[in-house]
PDB file of N, CA and C in Angstrom:
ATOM      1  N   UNK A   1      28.134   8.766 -50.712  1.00  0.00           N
ATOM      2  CA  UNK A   1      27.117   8.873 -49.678  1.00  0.00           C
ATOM      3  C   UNK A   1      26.603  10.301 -49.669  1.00  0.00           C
ATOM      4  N   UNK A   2      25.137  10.357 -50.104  1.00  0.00           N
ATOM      5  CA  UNK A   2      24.525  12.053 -50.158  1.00  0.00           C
ATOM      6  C   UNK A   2      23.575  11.843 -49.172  1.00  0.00           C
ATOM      7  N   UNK A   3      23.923  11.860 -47.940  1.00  0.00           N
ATOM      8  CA  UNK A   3      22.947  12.483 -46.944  1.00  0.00           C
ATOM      9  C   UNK A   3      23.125  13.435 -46.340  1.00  0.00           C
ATOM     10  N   UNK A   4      21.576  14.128 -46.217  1.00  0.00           N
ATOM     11  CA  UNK A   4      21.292  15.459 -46.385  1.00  0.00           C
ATOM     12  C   UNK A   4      21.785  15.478 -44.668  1.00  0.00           C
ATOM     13  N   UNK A   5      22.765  16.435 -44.456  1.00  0.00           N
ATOM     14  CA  UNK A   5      23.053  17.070 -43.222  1.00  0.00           C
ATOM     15  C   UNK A   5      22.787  18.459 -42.807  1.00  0.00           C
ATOM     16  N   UNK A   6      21.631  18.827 -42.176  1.00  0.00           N
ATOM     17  CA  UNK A   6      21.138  19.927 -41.947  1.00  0.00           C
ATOM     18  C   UNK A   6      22.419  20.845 -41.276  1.00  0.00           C
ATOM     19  N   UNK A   7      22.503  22.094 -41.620  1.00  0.00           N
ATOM     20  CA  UNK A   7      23.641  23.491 -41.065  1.00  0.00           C
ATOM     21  C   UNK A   7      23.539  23.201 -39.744  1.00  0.00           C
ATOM     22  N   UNK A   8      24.109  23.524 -38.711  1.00  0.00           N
ATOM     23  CA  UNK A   8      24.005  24.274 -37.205  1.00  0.00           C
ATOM     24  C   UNK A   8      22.779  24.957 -37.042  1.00  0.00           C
ATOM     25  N   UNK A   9      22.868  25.599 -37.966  1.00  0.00           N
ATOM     26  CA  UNK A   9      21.610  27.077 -37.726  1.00  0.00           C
ATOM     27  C   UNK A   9      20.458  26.776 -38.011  1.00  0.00           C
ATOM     28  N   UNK A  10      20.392  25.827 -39.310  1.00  0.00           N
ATOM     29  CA  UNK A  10      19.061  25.388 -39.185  1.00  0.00           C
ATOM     30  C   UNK A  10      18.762  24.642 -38.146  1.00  0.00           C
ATOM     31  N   UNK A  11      19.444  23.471 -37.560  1.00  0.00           N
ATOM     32  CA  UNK A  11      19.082  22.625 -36.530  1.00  0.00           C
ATOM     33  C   UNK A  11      19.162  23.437 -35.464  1.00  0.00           C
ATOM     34  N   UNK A  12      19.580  24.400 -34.896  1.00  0.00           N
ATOM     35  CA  UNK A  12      19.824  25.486 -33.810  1.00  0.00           C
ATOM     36  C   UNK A  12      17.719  25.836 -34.277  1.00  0.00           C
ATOM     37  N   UNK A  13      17.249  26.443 -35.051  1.00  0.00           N
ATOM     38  CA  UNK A  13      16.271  27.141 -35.258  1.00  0.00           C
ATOM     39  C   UNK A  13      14.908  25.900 -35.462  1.00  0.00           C
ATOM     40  N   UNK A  14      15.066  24.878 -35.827  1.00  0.00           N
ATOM     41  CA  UNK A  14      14.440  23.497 -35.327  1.00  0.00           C
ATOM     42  C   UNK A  14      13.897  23.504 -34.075  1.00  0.00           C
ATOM     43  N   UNK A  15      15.302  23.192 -33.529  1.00  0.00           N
ATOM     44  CA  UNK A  15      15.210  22.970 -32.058  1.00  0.00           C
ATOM     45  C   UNK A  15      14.314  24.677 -30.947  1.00  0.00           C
ATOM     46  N   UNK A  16      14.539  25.623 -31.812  1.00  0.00           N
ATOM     47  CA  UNK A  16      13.430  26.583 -30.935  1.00  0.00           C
ATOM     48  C   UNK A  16      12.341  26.759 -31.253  1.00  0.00           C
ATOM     49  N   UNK A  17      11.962  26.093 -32.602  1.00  0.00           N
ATOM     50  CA  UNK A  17      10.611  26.328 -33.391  1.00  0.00           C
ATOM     51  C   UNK A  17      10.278  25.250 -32.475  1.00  0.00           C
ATOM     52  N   UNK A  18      10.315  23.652 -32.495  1.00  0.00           N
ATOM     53  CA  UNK A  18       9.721  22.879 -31.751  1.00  0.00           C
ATOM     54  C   UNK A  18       9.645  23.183 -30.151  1.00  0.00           C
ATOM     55  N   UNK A  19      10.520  23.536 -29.083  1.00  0.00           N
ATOM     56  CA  UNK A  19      10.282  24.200 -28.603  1.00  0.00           C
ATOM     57  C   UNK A  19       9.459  25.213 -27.848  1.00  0.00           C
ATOM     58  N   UNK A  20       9.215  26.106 -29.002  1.00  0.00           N
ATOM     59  CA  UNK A  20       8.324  26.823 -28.947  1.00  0.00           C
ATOM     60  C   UNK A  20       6.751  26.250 -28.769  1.00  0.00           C
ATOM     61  N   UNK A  21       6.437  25.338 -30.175  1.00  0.00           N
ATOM     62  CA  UNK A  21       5.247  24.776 -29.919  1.00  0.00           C
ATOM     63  C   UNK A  21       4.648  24.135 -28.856  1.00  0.00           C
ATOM     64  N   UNK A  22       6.219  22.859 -28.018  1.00  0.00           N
ATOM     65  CA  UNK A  22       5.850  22.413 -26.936  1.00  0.00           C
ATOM     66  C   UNK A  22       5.435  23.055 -25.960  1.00  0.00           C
ATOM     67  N   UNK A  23       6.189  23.974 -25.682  1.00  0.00           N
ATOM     68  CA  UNK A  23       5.437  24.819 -24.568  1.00  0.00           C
ATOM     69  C   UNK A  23       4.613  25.726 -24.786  1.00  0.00           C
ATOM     70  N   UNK A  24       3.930  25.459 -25.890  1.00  0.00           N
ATOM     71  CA  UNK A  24       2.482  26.212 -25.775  1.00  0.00           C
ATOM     72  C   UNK A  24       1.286  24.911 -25.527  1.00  0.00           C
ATOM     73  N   UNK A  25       1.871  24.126 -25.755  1.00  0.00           N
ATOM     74  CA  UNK A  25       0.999  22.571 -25.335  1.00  0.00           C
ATOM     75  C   UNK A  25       0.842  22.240 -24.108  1.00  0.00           C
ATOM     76  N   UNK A  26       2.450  22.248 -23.404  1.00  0.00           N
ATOM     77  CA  UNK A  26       2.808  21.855 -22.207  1.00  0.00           C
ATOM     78  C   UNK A  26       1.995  22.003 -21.358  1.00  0.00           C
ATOM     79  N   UNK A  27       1.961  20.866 -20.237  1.00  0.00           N
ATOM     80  CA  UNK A  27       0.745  21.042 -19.003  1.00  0.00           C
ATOM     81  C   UNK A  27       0.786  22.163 -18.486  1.00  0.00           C
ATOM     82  N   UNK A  28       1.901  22.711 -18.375  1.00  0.00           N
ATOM     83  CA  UNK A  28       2.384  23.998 -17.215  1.00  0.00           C
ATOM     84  C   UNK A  28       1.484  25.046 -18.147  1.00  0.00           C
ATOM     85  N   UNK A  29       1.859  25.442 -19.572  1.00  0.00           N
ATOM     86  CA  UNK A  29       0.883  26.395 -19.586  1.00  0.00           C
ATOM     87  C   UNK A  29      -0.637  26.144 -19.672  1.00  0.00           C
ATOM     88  N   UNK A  30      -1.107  25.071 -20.147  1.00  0.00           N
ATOM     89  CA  UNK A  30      -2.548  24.787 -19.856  1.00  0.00           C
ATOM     90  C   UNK A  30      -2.841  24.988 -18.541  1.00  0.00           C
ATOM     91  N   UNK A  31      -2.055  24.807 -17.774  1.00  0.00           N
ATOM     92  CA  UNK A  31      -2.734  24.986 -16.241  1.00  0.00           C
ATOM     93  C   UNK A  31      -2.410  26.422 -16.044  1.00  0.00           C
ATOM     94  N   UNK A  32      -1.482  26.775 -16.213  1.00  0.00           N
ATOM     95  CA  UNK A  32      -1.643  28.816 -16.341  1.00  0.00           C
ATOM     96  C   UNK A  32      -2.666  29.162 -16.991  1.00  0.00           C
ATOM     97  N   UNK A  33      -3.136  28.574 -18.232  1.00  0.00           N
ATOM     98  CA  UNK A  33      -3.620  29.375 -19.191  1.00  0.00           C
ATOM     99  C   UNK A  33      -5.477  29.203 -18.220  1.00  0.00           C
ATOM    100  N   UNK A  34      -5.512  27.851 -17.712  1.00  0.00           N
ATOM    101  CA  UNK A  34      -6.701  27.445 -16.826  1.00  0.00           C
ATOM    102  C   UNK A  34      -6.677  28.846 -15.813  1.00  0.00           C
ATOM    103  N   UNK A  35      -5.529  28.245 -14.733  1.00  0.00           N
ATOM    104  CA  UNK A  35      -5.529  29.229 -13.620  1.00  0.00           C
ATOM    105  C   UNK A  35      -5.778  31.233 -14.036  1.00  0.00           C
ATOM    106  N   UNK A  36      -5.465  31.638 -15.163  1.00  0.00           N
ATOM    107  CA  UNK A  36      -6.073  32.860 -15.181  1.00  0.00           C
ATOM    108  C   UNK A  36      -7.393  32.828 -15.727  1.00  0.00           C
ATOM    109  N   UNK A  37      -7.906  31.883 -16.620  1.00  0.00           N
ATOM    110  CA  UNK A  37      -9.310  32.131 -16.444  1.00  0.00           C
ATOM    111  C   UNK A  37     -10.397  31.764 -15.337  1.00  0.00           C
ATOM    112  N   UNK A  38      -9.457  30.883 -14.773  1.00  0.00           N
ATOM    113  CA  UNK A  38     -10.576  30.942 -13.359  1.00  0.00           C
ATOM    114  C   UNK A  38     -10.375  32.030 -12.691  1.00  0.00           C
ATOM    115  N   UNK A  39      -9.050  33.100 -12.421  1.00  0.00           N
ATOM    116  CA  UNK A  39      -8.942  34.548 -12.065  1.00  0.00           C
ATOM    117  C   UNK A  39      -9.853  35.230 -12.875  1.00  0.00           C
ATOM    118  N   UNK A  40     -10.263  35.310 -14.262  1.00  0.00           N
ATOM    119  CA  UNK A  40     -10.910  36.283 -14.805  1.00  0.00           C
ATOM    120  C   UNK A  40     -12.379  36.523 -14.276  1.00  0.00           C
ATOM    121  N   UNK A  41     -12.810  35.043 -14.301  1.00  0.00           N
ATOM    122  CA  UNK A  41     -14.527  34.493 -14.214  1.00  0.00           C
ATOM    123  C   UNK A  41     -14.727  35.154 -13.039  1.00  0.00           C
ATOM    124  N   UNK A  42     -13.366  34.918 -11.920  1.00  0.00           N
ATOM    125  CA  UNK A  42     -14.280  35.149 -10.418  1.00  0.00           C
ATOM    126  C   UNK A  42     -14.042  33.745  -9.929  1.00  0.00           C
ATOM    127  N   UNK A  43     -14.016  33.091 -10.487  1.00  0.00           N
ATOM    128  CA  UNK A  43     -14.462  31.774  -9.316  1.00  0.00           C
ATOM    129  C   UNK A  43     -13.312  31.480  -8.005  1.00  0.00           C
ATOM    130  N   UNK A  44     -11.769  31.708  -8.521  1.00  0.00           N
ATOM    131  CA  UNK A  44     -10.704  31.432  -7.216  1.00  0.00           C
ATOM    132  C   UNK A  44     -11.374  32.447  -6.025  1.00  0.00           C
ATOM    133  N   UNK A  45     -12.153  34.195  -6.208  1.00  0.00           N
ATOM    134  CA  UNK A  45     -12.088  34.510  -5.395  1.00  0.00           C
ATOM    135  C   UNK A  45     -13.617  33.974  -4.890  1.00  0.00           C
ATOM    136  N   UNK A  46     -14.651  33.692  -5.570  1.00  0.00           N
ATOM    137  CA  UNK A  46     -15.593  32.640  -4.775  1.00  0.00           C
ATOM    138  C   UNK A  46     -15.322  32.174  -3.915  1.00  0.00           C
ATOM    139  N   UNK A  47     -14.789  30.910  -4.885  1.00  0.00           N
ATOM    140  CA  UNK A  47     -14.163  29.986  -3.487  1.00  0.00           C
ATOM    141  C   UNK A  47     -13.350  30.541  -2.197  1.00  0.00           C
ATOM    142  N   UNK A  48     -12.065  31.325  -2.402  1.00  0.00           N
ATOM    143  CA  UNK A  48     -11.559  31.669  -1.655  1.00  0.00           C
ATOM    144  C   UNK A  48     -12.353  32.529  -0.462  1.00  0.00           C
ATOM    145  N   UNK A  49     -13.652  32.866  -0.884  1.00  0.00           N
ATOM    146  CA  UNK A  49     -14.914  33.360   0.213  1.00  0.00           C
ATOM    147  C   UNK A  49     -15.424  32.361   0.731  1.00  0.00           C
ATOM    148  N   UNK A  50     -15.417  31.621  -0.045  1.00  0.00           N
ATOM    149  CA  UNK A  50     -16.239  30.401   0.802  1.00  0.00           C
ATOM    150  C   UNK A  50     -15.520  29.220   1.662  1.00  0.00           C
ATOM    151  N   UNK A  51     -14.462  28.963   1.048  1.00  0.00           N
ATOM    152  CA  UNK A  51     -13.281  28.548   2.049  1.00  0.00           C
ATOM    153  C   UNK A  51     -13.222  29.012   3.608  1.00  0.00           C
ATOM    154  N   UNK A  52     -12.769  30.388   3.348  1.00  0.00           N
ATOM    155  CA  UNK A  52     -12.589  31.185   4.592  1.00  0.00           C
ATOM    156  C   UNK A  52     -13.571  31.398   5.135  1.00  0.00           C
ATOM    157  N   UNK A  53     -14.712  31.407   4.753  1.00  0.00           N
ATOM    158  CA  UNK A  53     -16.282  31.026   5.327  1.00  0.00           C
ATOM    159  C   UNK A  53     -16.097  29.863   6.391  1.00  0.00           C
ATOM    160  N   UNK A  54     -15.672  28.744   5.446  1.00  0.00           N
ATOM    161  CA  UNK A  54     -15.750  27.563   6.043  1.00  0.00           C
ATOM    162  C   UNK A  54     -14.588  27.448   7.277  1.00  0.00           C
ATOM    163  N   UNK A  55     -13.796  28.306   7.291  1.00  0.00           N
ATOM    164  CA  UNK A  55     -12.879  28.323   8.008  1.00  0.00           C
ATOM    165  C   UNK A  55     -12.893  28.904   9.516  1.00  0.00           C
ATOM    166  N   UNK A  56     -13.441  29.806   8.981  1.00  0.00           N
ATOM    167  CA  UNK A  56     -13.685  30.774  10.163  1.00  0.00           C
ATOM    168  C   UNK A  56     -15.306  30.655  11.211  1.00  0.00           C
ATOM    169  N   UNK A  57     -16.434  29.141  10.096  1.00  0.00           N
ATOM    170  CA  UNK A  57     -17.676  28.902  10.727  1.00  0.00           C
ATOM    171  C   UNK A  57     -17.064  28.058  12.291  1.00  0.00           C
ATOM    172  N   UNK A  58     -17.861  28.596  13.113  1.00  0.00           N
ATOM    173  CA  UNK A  58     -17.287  28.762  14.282  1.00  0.00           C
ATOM    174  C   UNK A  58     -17.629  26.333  14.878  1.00  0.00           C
ATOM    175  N   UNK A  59     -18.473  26.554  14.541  1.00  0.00           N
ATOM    176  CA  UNK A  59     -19.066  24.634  14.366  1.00  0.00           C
ATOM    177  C   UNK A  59     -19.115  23.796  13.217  1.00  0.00           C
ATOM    178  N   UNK A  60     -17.864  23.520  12.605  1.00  0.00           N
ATOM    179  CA  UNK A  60     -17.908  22.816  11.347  1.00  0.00           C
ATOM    180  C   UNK A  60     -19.115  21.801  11.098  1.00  0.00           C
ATOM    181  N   UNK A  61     -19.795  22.277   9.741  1.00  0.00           N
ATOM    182  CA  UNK A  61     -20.767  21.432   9.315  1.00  0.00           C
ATOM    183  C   UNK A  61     -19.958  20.183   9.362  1.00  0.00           C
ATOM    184  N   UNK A  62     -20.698  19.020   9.121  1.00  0.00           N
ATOM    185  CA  UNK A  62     -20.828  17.444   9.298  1.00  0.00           C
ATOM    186  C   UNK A  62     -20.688  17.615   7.678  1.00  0.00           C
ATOM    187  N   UNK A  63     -21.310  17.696   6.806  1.00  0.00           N
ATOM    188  CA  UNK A  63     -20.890  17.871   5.485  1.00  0.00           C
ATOM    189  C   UNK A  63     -20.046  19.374   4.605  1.00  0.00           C
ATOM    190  N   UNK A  64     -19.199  19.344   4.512  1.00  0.00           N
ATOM    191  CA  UNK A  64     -18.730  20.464   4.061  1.00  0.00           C
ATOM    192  C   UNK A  64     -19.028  20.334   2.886  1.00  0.00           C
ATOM    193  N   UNK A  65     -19.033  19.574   2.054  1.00  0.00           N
ATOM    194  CA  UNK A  65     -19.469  19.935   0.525  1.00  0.00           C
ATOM    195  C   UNK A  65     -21.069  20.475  -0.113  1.00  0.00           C
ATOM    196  N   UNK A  66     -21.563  20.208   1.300  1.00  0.00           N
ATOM    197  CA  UNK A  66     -22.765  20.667   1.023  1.00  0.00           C
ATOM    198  C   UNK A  66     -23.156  22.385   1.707  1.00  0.00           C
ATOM    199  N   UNK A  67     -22.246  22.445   2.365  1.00  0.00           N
ATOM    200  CA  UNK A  67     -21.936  23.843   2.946  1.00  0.00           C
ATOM    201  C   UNK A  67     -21.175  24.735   1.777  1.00  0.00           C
ATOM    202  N   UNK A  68     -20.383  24.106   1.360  1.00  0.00           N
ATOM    203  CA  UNK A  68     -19.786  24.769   0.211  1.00  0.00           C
ATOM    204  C   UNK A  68     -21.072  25.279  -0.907  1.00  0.00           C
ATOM    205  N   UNK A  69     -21.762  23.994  -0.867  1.00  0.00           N
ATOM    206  CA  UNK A  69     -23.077  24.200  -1.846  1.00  0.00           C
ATOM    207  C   UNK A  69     -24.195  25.242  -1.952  1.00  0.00           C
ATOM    208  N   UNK A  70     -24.234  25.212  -0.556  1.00  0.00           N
ATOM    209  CA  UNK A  70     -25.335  26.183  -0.047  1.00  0.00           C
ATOM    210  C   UNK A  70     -24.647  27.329   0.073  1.00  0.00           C
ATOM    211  N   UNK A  71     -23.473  27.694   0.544  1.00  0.00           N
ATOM    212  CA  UNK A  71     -22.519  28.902   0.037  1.00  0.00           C
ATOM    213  C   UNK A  71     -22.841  29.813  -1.210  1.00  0.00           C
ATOM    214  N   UNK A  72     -22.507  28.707  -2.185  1.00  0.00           N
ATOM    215  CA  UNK A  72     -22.393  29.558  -3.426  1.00  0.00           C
ATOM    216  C   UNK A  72     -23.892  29.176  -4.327  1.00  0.00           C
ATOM    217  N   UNK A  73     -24.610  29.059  -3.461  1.00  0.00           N
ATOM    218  CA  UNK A  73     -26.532  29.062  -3.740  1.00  0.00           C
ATOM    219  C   UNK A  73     -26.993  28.229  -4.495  1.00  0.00           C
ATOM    220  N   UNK A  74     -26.119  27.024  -4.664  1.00  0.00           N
ATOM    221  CA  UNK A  74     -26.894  25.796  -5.255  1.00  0.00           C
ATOM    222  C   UNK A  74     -27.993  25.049  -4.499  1.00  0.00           C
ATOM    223  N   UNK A  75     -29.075  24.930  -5.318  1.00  0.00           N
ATOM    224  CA  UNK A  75     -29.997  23.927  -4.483  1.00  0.00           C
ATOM    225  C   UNK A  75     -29.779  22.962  -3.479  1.00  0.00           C
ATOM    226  N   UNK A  76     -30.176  22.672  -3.031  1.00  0.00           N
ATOM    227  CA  UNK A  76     -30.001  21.167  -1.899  1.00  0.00           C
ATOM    228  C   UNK A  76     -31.342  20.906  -1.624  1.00  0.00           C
ATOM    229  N   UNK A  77     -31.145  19.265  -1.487  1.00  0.00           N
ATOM    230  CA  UNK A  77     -31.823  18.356  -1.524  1.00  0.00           C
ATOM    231  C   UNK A  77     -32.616  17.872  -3.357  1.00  0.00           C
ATOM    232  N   UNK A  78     -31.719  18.544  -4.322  1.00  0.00           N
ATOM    233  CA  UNK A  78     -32.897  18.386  -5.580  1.00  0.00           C
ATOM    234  C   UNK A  78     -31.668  17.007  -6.661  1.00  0.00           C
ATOM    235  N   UNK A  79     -32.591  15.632  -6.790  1.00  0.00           N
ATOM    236  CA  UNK A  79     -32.355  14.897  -7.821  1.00  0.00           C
ATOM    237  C   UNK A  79     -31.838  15.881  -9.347  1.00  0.00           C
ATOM    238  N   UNK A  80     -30.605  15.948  -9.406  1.00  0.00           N
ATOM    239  CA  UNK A  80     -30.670  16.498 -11.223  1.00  0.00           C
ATOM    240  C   UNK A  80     -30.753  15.440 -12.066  1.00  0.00           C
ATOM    241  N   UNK A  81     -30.502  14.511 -11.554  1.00  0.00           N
ATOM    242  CA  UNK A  81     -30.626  12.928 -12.539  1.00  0.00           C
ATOM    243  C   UNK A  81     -32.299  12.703 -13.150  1.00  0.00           C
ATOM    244  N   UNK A  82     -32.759  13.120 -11.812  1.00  0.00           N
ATOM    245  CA  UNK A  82     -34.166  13.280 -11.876  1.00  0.00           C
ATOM    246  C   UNK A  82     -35.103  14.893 -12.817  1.00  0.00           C
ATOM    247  N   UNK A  83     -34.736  15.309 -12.648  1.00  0.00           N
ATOM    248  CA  UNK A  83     -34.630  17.002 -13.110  1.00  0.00           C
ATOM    249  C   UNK A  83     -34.811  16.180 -14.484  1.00  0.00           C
ATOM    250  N   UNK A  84     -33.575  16.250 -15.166  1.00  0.00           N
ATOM    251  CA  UNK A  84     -33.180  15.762 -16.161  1.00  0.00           C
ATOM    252  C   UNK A  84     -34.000  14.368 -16.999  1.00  0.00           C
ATOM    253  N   UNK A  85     -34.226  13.989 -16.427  1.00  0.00           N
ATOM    254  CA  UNK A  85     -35.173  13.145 -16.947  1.00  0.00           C
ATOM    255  C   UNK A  85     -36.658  13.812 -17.277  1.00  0.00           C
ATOM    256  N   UNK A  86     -36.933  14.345 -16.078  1.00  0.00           N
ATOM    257  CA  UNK A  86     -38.374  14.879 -16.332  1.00  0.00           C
ATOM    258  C   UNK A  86     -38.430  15.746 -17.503  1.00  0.00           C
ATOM    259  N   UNK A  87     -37.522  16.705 -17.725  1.00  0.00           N
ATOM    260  CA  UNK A  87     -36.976  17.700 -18.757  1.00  0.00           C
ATOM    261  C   UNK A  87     -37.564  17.086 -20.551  1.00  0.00           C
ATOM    262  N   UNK A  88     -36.654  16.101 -20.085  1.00  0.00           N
ATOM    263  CA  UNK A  88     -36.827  14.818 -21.448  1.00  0.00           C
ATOM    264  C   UNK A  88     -38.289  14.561 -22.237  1.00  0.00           C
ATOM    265  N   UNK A  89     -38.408  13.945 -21.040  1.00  0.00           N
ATOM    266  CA  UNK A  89     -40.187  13.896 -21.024  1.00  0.00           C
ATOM    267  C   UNK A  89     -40.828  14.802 -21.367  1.00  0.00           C
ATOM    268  N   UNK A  90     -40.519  15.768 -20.683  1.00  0.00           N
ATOM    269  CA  UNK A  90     -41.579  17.138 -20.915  1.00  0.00           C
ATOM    270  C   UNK A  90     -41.013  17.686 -22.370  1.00  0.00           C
ATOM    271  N   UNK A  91     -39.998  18.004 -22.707  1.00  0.00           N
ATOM    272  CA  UNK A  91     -39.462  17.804 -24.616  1.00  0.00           C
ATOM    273  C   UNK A  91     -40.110  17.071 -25.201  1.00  0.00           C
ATOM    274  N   UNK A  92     -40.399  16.004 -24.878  1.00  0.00           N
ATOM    275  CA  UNK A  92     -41.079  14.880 -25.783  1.00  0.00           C
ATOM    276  C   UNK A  92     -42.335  14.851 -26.276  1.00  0.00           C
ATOM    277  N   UNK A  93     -43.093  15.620 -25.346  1.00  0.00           N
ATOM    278  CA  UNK A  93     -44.603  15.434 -24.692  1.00  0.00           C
ATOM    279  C   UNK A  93     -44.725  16.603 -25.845  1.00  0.00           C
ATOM    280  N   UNK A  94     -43.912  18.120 -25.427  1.00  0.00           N
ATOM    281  CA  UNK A  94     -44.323  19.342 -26.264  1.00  0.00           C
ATOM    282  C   UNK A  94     -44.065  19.055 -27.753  1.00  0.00           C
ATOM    283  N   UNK A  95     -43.010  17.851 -28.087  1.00  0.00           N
ATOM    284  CA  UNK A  95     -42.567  17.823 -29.485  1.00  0.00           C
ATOM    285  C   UNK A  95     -43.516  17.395 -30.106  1.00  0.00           C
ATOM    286  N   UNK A  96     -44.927  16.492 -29.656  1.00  0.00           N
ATOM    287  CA  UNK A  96     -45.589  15.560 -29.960  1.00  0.00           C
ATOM    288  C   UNK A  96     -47.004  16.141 -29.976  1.00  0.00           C
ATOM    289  N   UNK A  97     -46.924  17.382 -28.782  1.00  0.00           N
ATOM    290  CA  UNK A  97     -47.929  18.133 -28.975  1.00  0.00           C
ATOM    291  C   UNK A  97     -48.117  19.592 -30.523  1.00  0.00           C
ATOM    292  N   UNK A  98     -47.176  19.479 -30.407  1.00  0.00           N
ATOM    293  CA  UNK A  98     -46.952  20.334 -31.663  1.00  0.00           C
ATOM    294  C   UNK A  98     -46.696  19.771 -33.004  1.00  0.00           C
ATOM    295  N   UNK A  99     -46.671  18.775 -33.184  1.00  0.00           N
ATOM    296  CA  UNK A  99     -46.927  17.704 -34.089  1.00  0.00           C
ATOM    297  C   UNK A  99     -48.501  17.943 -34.233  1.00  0.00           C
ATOM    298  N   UNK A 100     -49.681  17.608 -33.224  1.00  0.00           N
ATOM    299  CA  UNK A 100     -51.137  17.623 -33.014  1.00  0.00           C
ATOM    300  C   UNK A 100     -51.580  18.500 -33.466  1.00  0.00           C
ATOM    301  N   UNK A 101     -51.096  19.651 -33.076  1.00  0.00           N
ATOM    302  CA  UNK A 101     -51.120  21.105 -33.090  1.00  0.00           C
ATOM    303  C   UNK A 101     -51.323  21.246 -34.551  1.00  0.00           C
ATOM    304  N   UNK A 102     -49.906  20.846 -35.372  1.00  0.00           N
ATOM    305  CA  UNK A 102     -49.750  21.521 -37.046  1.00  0.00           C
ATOM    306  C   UNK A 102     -50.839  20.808 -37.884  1.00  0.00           C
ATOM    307  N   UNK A 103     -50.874  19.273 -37.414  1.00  0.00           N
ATOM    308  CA  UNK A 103     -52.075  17.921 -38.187  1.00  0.00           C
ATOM    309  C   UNK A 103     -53.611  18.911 -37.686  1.00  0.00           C
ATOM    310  N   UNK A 104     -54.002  19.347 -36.584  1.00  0.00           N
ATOM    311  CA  UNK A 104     -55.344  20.134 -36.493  1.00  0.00           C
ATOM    312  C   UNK A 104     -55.519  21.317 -37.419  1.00  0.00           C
ATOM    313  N   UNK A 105     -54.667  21.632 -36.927  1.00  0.00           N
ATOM    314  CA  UNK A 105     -54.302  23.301 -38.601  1.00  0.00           C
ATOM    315  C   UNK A 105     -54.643  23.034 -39.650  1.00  0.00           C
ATOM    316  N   UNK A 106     -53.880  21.804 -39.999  1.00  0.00           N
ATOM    317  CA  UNK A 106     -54.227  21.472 -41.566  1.00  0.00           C
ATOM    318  C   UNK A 106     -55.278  21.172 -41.430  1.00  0.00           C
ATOM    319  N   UNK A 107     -55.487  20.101 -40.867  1.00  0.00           N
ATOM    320  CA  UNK A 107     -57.351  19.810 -41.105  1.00  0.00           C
ATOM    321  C   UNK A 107     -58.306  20.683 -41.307  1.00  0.00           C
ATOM    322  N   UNK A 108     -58.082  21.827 -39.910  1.00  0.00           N
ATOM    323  CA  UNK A 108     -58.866  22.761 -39.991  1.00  0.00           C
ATOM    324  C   UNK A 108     -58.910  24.113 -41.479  1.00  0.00           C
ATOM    325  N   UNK A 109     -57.609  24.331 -41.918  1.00  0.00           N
ATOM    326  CA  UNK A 109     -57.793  24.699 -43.068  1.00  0.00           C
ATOM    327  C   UNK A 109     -58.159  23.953 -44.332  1.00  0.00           C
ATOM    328  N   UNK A 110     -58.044  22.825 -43.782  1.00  0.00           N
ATOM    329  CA  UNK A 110     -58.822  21.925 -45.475  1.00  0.00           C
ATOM    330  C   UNK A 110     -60.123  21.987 -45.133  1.00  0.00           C
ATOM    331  N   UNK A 111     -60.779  22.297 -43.711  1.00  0.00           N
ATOM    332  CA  UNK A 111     -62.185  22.147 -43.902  1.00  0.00           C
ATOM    333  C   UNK A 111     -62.907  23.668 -44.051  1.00  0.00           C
ATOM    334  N   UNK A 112     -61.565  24.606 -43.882  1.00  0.00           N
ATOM    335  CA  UNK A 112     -62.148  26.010 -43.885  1.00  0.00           C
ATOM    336  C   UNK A 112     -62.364  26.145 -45.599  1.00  0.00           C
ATOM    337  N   UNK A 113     -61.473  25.344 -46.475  1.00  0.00           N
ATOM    338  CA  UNK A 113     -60.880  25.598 -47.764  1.00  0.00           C
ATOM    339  C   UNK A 113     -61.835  24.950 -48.505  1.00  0.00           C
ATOM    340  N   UNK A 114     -62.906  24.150 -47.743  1.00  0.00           N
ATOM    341  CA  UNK A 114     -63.735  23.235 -48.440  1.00  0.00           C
ATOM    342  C   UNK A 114     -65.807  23.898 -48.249  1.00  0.00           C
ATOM    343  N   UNK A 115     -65.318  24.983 -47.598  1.00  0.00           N
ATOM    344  CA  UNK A 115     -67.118  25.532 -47.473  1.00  0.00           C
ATOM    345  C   UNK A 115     -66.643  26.795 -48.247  1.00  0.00           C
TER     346      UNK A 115
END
């Protein structure tokens, strides 16, 4: 019977190499590795202004998420579904106009190219 039985030491050094990798995967550090870049950006102490905003507003809005919104200077009242669509359109319209655009060029230089 020749099966291969790995040393102590190698299986000792296995077991910290894998290890190792897991916890660079592991949820815990993805959520560290999250939680300091939301420290870097700014945004925990945003919020944490706008929280305590909300905390300390003496007549709680009826919507807080929209207080939160208007906090940190997002629009209100604007469709982005809608936004977004129009956007589309208006891409479409310029892609099509510039299509017109290059077909007049040519024309116009085949008729400049022809007197």
């Amino acid at each position: 019977n020749s099966s291969f039985s790995p040393s102590p030491s190698v299986s000792r050094m296995a077991a910290i190499a894998n290890a190792a990798v897991s916890s660079l995967t592991s949820p815990d550090a993805k959520k560290e590795e999250f939680r300091k870049y939301l420290e870097r950006s700014g945004v925990i102490d945003a919020l944490t202004k706008v929280l305590v905003g909300l905390y300390e507003e003496p007549e709680k809005p009826s919507n807080a998420i929209e207080f939160i919104k208007m906090t940190l200077g997002a629009p209100t009242g604007v469709d982005v579904d809608q936004l977004k669509a129009e956007n589309e359109t208006l891409r479409a319209e310029a892609a099509r106009l510039r299509e017109k655009v290059g077909a007049l060029e040519e024309k116009l230089g085949g008729a400049a190219a022809e007197e």
